[in-house]
C-alpha atoms as a PDB file:
ATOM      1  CA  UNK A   1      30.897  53.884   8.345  1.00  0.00           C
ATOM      2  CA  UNK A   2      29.333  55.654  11.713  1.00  0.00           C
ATOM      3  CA  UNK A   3      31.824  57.173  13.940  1.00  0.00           C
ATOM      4  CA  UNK A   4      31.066  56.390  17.659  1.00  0.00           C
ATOM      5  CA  UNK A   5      29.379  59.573  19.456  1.00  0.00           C
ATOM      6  CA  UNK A   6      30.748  58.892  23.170  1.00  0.00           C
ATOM      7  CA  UNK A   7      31.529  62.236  24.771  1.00  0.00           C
ATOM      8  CA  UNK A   8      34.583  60.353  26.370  1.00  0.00           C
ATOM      9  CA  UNK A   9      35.592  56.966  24.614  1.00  0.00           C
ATOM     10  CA  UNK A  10      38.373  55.291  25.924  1.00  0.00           C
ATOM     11  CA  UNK A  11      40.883  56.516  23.273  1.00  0.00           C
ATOM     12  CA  UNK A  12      40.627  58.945  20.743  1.00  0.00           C
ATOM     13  CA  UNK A  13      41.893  58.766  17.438  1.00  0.00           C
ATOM     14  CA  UNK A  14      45.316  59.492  16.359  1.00  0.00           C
ATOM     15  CA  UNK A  15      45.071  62.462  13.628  1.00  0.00           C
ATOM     16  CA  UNK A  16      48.234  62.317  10.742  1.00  0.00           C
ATOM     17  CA  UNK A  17      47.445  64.944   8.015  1.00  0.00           C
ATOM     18  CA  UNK A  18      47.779  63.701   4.631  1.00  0.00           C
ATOM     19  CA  UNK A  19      46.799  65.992   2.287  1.00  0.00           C
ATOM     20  CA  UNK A  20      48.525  67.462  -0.365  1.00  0.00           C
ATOM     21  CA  UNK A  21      51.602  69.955   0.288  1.00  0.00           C
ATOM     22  CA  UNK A  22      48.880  72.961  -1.114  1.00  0.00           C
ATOM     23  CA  UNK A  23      46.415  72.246   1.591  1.00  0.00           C
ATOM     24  CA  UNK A  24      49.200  71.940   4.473  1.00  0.00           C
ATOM     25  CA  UNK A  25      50.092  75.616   3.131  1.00  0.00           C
ATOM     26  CA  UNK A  26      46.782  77.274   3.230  1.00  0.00           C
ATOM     27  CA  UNK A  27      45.728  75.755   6.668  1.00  0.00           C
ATOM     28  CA  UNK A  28      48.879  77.488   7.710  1.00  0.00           C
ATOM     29  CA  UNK A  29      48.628  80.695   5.566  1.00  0.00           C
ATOM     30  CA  UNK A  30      44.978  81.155   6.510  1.00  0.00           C
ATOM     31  CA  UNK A  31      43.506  79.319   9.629  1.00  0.00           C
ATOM     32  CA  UNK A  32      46.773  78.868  11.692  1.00  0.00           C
ATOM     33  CA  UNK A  33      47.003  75.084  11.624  1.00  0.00           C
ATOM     34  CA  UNK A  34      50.039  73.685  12.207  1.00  0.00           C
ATOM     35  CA  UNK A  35      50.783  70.025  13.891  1.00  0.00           C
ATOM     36  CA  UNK A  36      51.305  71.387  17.044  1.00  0.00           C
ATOM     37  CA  UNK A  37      48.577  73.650  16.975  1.00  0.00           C
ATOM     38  CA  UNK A  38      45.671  71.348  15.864  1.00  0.00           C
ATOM     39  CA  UNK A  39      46.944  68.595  18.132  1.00  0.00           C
ATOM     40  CA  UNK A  40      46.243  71.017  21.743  1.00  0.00           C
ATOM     41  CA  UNK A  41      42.841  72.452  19.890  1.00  0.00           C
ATOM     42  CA  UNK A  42      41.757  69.316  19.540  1.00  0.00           C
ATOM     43  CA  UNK A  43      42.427  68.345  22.985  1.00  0.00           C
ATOM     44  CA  UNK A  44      40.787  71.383  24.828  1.00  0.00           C
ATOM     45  CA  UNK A  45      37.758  71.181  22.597  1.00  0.00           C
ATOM     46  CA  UNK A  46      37.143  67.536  23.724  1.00  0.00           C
ATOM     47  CA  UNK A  47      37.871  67.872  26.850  1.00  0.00           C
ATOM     48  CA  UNK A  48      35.325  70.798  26.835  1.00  0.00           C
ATOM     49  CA  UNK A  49      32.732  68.430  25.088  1.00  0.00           C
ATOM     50  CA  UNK A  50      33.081  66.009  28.142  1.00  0.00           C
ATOM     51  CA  UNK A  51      32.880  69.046  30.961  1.00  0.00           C
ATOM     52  CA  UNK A  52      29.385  70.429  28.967  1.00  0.00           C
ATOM     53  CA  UNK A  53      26.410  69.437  30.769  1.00  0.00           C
ATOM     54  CA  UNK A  54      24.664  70.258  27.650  1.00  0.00           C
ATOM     55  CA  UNK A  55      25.738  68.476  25.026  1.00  0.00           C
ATOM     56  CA  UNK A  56      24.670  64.240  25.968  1.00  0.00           C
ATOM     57  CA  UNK A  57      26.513  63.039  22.729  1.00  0.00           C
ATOM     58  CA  UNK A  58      28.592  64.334  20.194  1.00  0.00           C
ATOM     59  CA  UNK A  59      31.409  62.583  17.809  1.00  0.00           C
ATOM     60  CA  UNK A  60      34.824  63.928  18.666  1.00  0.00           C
ATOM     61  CA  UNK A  61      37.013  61.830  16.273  1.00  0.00           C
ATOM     62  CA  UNK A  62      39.620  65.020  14.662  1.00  0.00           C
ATOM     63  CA  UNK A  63      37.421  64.991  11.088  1.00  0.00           C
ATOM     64  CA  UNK A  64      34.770  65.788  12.812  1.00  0.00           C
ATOM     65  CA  UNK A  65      36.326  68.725  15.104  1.00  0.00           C
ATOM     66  CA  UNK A  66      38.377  70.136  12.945  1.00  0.00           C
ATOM     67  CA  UNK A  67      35.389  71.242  10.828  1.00  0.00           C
ATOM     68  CA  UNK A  68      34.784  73.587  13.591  1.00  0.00           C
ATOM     69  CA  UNK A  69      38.311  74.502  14.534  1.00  0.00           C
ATOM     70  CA  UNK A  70      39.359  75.367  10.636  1.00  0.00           C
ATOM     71  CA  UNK A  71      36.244  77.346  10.641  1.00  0.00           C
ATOM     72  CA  UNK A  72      36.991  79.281  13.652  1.00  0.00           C
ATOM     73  CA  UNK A  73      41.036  79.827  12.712  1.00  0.00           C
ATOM     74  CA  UNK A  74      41.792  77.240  15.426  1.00  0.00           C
ATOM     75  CA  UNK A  75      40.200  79.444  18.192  1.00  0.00           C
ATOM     76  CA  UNK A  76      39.043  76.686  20.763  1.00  0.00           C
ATOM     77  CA  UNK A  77      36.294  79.039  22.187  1.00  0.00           C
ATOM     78  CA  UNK A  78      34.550  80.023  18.835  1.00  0.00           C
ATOM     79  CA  UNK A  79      34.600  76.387  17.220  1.00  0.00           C
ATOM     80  CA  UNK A  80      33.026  75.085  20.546  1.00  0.00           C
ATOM     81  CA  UNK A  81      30.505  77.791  19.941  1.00  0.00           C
ATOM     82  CA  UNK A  82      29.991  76.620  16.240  1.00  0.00           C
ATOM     83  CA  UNK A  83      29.743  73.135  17.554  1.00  0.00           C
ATOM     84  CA  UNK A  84      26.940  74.084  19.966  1.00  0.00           C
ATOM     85  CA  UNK A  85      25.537  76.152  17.209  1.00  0.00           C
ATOM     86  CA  UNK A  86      25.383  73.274  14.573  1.00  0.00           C
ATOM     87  CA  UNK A  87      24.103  70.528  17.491  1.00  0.00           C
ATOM     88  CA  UNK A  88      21.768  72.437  18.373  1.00  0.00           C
ATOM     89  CA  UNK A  89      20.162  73.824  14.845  1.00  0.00           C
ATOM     90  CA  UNK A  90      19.709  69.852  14.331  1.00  0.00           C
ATOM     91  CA  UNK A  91      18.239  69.072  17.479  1.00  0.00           C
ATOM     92  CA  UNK A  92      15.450  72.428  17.504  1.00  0.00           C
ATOM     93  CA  UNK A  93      14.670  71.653  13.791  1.00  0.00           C
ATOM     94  CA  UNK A  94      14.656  67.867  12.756  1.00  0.00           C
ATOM     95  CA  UNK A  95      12.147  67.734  10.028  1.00  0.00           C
ATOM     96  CA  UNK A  96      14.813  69.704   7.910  1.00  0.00           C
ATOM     97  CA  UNK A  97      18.243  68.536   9.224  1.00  0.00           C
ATOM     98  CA  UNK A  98      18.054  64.688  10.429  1.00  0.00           C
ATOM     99  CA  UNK A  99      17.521  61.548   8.847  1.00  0.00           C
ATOM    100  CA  UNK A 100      18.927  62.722   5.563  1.00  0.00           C
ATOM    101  CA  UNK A 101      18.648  59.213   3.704  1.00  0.00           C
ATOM    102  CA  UNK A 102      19.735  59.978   0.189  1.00  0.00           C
ATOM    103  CA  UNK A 103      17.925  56.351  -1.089  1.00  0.00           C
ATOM    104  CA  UNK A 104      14.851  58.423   0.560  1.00  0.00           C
ATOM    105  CA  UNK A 105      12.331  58.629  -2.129  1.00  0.00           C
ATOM    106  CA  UNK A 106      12.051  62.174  -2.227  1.00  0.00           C
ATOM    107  CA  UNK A 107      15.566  62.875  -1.737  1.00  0.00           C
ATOM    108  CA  UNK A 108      16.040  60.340  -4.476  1.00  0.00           C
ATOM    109  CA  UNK A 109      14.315  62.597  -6.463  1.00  0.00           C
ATOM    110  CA  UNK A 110      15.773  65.850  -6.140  1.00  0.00           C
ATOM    111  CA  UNK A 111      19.372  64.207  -6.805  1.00  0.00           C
ATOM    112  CA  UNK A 112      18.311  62.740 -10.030  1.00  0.00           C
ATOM    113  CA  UNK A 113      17.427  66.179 -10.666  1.00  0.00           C
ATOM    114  CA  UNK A 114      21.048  67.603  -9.816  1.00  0.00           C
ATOM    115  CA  UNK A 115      20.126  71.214  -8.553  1.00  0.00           C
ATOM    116  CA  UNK A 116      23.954  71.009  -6.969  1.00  0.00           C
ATOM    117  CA  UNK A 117      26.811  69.935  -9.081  1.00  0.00           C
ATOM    118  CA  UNK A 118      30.440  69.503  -7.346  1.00  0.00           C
ATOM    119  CA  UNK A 119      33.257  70.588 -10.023  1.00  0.00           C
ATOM    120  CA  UNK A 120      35.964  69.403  -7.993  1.00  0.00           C
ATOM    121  CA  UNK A 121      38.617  71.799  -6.575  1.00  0.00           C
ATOM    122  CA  UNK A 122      40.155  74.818  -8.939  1.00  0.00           C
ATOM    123  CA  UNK A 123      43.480  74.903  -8.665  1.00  0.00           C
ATOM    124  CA  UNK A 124      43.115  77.755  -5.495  1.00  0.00           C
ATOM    125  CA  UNK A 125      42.156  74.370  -3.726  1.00  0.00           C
ATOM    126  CA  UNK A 126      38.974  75.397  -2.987  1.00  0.00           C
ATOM    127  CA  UNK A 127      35.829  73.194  -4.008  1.00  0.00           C
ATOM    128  CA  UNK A 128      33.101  74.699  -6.407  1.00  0.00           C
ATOM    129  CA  UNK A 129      29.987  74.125  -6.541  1.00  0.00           C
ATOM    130  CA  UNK A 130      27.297  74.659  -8.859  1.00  0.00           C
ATOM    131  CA  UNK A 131      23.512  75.659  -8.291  1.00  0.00           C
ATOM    132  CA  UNK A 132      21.070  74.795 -10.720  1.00  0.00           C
ATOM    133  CA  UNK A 133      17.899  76.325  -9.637  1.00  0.00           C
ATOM    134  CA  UNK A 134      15.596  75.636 -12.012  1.00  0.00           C
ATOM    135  CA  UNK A 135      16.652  72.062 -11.208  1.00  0.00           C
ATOM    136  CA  UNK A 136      14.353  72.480  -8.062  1.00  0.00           C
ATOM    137  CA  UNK A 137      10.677  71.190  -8.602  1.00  0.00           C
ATOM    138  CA  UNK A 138       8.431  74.119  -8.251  1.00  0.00           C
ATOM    139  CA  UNK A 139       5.418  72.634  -7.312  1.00  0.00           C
ATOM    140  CA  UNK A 140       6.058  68.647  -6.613  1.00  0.00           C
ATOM    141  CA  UNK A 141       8.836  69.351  -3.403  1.00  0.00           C
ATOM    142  CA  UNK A 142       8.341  71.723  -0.751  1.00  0.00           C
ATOM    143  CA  UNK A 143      10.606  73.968   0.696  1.00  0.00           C
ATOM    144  CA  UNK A 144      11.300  71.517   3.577  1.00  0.00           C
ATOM    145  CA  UNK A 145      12.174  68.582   1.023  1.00  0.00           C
ATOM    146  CA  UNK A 146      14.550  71.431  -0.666  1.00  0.00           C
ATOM    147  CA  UNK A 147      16.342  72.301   2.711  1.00  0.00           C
ATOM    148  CA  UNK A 148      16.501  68.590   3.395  1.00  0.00           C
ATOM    149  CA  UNK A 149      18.440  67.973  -0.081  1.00  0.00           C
ATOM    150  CA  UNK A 150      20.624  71.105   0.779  1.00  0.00           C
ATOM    151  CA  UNK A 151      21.448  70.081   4.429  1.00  0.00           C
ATOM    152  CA  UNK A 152      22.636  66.188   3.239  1.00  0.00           C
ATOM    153  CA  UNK A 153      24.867  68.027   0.508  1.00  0.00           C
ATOM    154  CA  UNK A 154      26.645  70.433   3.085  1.00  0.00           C
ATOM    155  CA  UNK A 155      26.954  67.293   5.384  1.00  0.00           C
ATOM    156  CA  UNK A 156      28.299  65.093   2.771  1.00  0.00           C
ATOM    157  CA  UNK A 157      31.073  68.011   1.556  1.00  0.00           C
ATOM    158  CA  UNK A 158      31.902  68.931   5.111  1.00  0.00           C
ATOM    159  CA  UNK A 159      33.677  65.563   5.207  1.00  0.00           C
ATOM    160  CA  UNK A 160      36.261  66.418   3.030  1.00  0.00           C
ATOM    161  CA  UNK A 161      39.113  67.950   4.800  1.00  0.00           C
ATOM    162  CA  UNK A 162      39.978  69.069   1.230  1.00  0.00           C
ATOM    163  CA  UNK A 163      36.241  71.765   1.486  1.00  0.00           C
ATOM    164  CA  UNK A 164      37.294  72.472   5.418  1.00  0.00           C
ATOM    165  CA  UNK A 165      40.936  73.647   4.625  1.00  0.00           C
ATOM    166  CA  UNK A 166      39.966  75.240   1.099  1.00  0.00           C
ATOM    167  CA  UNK A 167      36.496  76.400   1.155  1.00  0.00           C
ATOM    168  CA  UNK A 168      34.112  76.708  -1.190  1.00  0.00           C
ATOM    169  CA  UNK A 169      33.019  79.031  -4.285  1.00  0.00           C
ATOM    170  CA  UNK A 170      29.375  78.820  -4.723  1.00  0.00           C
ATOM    171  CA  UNK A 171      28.117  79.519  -8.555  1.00  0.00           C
ATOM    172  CA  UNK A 172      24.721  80.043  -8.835  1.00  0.00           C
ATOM    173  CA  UNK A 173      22.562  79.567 -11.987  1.00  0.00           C
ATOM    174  CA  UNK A 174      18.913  81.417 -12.186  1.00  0.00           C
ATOM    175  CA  UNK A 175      17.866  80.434 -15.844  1.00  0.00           C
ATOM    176  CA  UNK A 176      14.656  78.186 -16.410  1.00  0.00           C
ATOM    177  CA  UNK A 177      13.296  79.498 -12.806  1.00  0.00           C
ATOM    178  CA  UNK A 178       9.787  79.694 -12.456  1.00  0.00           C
ATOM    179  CA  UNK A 179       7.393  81.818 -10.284  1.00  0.00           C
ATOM    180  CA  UNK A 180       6.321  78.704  -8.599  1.00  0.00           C
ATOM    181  CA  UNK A 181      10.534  78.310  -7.476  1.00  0.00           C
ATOM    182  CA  UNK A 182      10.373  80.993  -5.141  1.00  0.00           C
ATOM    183  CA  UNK A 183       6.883  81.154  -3.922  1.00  0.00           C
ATOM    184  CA  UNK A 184       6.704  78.208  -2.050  1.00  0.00           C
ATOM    185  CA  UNK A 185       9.450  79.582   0.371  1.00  0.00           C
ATOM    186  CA  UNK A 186       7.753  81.690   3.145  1.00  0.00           C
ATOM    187  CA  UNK A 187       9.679  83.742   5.432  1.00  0.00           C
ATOM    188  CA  UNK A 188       9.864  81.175   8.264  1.00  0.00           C
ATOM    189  CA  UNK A 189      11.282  78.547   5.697  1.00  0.00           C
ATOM    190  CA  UNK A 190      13.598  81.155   4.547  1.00  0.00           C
ATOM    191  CA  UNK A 191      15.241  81.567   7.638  1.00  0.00           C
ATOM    192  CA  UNK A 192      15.832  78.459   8.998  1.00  0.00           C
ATOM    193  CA  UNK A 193      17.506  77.458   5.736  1.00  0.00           C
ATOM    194  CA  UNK A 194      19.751  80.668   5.935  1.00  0.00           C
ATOM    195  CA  UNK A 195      20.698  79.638  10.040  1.00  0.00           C
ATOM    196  CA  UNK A 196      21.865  76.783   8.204  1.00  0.00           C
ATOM    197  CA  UNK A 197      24.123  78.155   5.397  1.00  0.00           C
ATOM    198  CA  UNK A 198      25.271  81.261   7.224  1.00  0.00           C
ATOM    199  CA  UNK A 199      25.885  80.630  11.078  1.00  0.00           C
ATOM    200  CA  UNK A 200      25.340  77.049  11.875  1.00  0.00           C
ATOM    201  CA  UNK A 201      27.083  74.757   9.474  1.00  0.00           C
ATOM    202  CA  UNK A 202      30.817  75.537   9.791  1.00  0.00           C
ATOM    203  CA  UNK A 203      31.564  76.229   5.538  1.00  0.00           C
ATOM    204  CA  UNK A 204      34.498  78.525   4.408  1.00  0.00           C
ATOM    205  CA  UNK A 205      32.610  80.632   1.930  1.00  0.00           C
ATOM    206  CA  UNK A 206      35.182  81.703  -0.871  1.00  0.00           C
ATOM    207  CA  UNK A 207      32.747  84.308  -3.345  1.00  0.00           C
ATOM    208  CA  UNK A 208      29.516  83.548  -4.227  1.00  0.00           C
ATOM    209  CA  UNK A 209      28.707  84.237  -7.660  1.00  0.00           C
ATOM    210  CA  UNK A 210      25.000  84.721  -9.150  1.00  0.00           C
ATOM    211  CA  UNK A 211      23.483  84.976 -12.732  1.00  0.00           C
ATOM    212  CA  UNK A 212      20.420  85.715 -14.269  1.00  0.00           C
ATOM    213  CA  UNK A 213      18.074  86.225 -11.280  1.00  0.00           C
ATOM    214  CA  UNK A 214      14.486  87.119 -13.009  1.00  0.00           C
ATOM    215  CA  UNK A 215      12.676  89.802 -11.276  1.00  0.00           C
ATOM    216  CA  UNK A 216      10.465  88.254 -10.104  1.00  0.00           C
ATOM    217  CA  UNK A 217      12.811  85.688  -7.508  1.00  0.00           C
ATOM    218  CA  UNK A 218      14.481  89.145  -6.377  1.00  0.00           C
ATOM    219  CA  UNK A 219      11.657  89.266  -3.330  1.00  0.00           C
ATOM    220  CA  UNK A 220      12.168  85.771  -1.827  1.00  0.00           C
ATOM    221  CA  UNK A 221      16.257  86.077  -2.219  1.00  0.00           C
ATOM    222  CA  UNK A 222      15.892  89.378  -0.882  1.00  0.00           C
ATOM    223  CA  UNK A 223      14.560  88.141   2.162  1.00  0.00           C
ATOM    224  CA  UNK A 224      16.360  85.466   1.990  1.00  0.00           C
ATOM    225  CA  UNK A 225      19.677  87.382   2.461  1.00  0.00           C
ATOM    226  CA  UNK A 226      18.011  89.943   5.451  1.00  0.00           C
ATOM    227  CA  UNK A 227      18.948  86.600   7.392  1.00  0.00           C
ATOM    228  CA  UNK A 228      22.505  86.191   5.999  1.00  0.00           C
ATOM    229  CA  UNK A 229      25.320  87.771   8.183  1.00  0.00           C
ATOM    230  CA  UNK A 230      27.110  90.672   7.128  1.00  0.00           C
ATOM    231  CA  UNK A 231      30.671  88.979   5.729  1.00  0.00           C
ATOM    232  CA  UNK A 232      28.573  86.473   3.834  1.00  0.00           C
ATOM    233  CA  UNK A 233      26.625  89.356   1.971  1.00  0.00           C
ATOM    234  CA  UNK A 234      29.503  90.837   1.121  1.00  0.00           C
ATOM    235  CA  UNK A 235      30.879  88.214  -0.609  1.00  0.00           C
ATOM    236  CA  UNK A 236      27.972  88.280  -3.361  1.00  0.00           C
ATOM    237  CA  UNK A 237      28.491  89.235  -6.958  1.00  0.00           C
ATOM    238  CA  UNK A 238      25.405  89.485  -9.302  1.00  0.00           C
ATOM    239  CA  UNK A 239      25.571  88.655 -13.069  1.00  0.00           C
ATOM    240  CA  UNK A 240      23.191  89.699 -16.177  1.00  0.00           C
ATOM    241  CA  UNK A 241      24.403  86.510 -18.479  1.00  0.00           C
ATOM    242  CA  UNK A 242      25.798  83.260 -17.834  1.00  0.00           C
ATOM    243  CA  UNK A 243      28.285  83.803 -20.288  1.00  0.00           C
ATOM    244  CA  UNK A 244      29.977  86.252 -17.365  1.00  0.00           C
ATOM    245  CA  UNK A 245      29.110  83.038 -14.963  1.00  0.00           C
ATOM    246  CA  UNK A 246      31.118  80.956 -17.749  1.00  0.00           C
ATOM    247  CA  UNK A 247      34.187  82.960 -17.344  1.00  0.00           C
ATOM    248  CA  UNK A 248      34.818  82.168 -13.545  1.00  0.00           C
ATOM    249  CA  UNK A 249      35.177  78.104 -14.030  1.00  0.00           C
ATOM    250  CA  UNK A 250      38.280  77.040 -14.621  1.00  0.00           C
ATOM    251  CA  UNK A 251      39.061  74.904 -18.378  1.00  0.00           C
ATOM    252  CA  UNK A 252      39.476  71.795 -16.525  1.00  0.00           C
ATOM    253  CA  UNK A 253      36.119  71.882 -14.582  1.00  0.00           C
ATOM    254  CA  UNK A 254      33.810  73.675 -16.845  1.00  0.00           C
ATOM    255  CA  UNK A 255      30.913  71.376 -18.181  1.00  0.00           C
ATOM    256  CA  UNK A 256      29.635  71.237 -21.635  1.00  0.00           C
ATOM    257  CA  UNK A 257      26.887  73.184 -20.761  1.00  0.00           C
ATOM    258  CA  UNK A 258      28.945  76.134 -19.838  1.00  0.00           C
ATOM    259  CA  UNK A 259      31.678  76.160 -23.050  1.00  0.00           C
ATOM    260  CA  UNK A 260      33.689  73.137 -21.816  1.00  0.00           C
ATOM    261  CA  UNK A 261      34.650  69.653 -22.331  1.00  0.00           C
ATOM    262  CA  UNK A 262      33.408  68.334 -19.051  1.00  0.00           C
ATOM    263  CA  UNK A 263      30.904  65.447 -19.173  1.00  0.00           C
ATOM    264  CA  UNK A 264      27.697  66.669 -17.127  1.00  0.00           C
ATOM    265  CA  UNK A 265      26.134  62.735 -16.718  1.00  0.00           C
ATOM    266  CA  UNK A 266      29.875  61.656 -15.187  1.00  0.00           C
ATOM    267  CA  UNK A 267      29.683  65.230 -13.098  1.00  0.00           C
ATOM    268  CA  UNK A 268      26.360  63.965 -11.890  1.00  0.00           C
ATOM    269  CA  UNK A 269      27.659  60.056 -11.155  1.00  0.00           C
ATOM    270  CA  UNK A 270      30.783  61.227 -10.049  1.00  0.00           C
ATOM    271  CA  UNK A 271      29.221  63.287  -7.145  1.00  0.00           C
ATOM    272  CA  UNK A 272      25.742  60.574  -6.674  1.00  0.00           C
ATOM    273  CA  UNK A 273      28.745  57.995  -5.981  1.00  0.00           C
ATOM    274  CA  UNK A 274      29.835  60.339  -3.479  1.00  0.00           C
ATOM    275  CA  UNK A 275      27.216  60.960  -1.803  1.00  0.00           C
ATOM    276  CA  UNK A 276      26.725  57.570  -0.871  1.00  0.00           C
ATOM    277  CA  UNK A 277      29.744  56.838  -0.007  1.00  0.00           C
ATOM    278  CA  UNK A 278      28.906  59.006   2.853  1.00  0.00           C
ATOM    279  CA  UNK A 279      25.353  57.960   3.785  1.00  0.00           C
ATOM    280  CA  UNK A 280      26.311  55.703   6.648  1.00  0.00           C
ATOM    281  CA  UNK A 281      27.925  58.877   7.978  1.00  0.00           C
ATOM    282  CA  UNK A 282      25.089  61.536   7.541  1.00  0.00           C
ATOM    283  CA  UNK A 283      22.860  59.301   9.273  1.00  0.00           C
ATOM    284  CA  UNK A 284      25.128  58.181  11.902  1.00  0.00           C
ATOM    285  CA  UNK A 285      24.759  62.274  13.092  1.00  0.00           C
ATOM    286  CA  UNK A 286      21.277  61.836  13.860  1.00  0.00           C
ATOM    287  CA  UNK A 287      22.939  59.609  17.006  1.00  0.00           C
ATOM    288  CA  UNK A 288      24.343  63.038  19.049  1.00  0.00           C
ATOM    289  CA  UNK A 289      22.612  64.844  21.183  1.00  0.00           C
ATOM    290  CA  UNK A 290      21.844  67.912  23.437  1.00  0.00           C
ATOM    291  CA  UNK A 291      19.824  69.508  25.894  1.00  0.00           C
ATOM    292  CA  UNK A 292      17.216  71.135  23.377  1.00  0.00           C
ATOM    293  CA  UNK A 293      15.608  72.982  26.236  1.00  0.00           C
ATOM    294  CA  UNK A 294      18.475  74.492  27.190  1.00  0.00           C
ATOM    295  CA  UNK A 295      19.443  75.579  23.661  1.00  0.00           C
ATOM    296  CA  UNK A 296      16.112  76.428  22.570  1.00  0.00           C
ATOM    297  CA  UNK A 297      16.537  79.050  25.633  1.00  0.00           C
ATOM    298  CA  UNK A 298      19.735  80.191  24.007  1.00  0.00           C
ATOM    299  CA  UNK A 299      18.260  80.460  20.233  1.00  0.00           C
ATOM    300  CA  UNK A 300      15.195  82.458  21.241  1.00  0.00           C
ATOM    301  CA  UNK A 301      17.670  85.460  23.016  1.00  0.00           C
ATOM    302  CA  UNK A 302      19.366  85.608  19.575  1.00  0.00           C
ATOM    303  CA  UNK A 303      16.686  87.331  17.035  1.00  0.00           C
ATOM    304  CA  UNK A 304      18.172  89.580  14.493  1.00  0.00           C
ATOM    305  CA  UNK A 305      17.830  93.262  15.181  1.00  0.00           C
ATOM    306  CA  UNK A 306      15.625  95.224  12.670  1.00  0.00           C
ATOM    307  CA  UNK A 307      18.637  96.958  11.199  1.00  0.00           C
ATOM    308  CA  UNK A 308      20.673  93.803  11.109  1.00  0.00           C
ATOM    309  CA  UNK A 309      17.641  92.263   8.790  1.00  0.00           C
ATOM    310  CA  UNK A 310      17.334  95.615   6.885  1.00  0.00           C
ATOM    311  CA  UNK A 311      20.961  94.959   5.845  1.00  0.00           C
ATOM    312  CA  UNK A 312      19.570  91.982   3.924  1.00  0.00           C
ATOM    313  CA  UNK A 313      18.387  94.352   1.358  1.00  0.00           C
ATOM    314  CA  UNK A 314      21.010  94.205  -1.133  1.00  0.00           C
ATOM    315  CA  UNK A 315      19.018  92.958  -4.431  1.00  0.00           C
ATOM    316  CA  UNK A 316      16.965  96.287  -5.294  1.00  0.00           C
ATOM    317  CA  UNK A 317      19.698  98.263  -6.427  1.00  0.00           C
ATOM    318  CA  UNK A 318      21.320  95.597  -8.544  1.00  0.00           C
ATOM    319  CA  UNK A 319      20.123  95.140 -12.300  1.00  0.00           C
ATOM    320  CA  UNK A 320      20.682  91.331 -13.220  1.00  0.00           C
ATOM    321  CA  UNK A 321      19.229  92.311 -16.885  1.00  0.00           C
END
């Protein structure tokens, strides 16, 4: 399915929430959503979406929106922000954030490799997700083809109301990394991928947990996190042994791998029938557009300061051995 991208269509839809009683509490508890509420954000916001000049096409069905709205508390002016923010990340760099075809051969690839796992929702409500990075090809992909595979998951996951509302705790295995891993990430690659996962795609980070970084990846995730903003770094925690990793997934979603009972092949299909489930709809965002100049304008004012990348820094006081 491809969800129209008219700025004004002749009707929008009709939103009815109907997720479970948990999810109706935490949207209230901690991003202010109540029926009243979302139903006047989501009005202003489109209505805002059909005054900007800027913006030529853009879905506005309430999925869609409330990504941006539940990621800015249900503050109309930041979530348009976000929205111009995400639109325009897509539109200034294609070659790592359109056409993401799963059935694309390299994609293909990089799935069958399963470098992200999705271990459903702990009973918090928010998703986890695993990393696998030694899942990555070292040599064989570049770092575009792994920011491609990265941008399609966060897509496909940002449909779920269930990720918007909840969030999502981000586990992060480092064993059977090679040299070759991080060394094909420069700088440049670095940051666009960070834009991505920090201030342009609109994902509730819960904590994001790391284990058994070797020395020699602490460089290129060093620099990798000077381009992180600050509330993201802080919600880091670094790990010598993946038995500590172990400990923070719950009995009922912890693989086999990792001292549990859960099948890692029906993970795998389980989450590979998901993702193209929502294929149609990944590639049916490649159909909005903006005014790139006028955006790339904006982007270019917004380099970080020297002691805003300095910050990054937060690796080379941290022993993961």
């Amino acid at each position: 399915m491809a969800y129209s991208v008219l700025k004004c269509p002749a009707a929008y839809d009709e939103y009815r929430f109907t997720l479970p009683e948990q999810y109706r509490q935490i949207a209230k508890e901690e991003l202010r959503e109540d029926d009243a509420t979302r139903k006047q954000a989501l009005t202003e916001m489109r209505q805002w979406i059909v005054d900007n000049p800027h913006i030529r096409s853009c879905r506005t069905d309430a999925k869609f929106l409330l990504r941006f709205l539940r990621f800015r508390q249900f503050s109309v002016p930041m979530a348009c922000e976000a929205l111009e923010r995400y639109l325009s990340l897509r539109e200034l760099y294609p070659s790592w954030f359109k056409n993401l075809d799963c059935n694309e051969g390299l994609m293909s690839e990089i799935i069958k490799n399963g470098p992200f796992l999705y271990l459903g929702q702990d009973t918090a409500g928010r998703a986890v997700m695993l990393v696998r990075f030694g899942r990555f090809e070292g040599q064989k992909h570049l770092a575009v083809h792994d920011g491609r595979y990265a941008a399609m998951i966060m897509e496909t996951m940002l449909e779920s109301e269930e990720l918007q509302i909840g969030g999502v705790q981000v586990l992060i295995d480092f064993t059977e990394t090679t040299v070759d891993n991080y060394d094909k990430w420069g700088t440049s690659e670095l940051k666009i991928l960070m834009e991505a996962y920090s201030r342009s795609y609109p994902l509730r980070y819960g904590e994001i947990h790391a284990a058994v970084l070797p020395k020699f990846g602490i460089p290129a995730v060093d620099t990798f996190l000077s381009f992180a903003n600050p509330k993201m770094r802080e919600k880091i925690r670094c790990y010598s042994t993946i038995a500590e990793l172990e400990q923070l997934i719950e009995p009922h979603q912890k693989p086999t791998e990792y001292g549990g009972q859960v099948d890692m092949g029906e993970l795998s299909r389980s989450f590979w029938k998901r993702i193209e489930e929502q294929r149609q709809v990944v590639l049916g965002l490649d159909r909005m557009e903006v005014d790139v100049d006028h955006y790339a304008a904006v982007w270019d004012e917004e380099e970080p300061s020297p002691a805003e990348a300095a910050a990054g820094a937060v690796l080379k006081h941290i022993d993961f051995h």
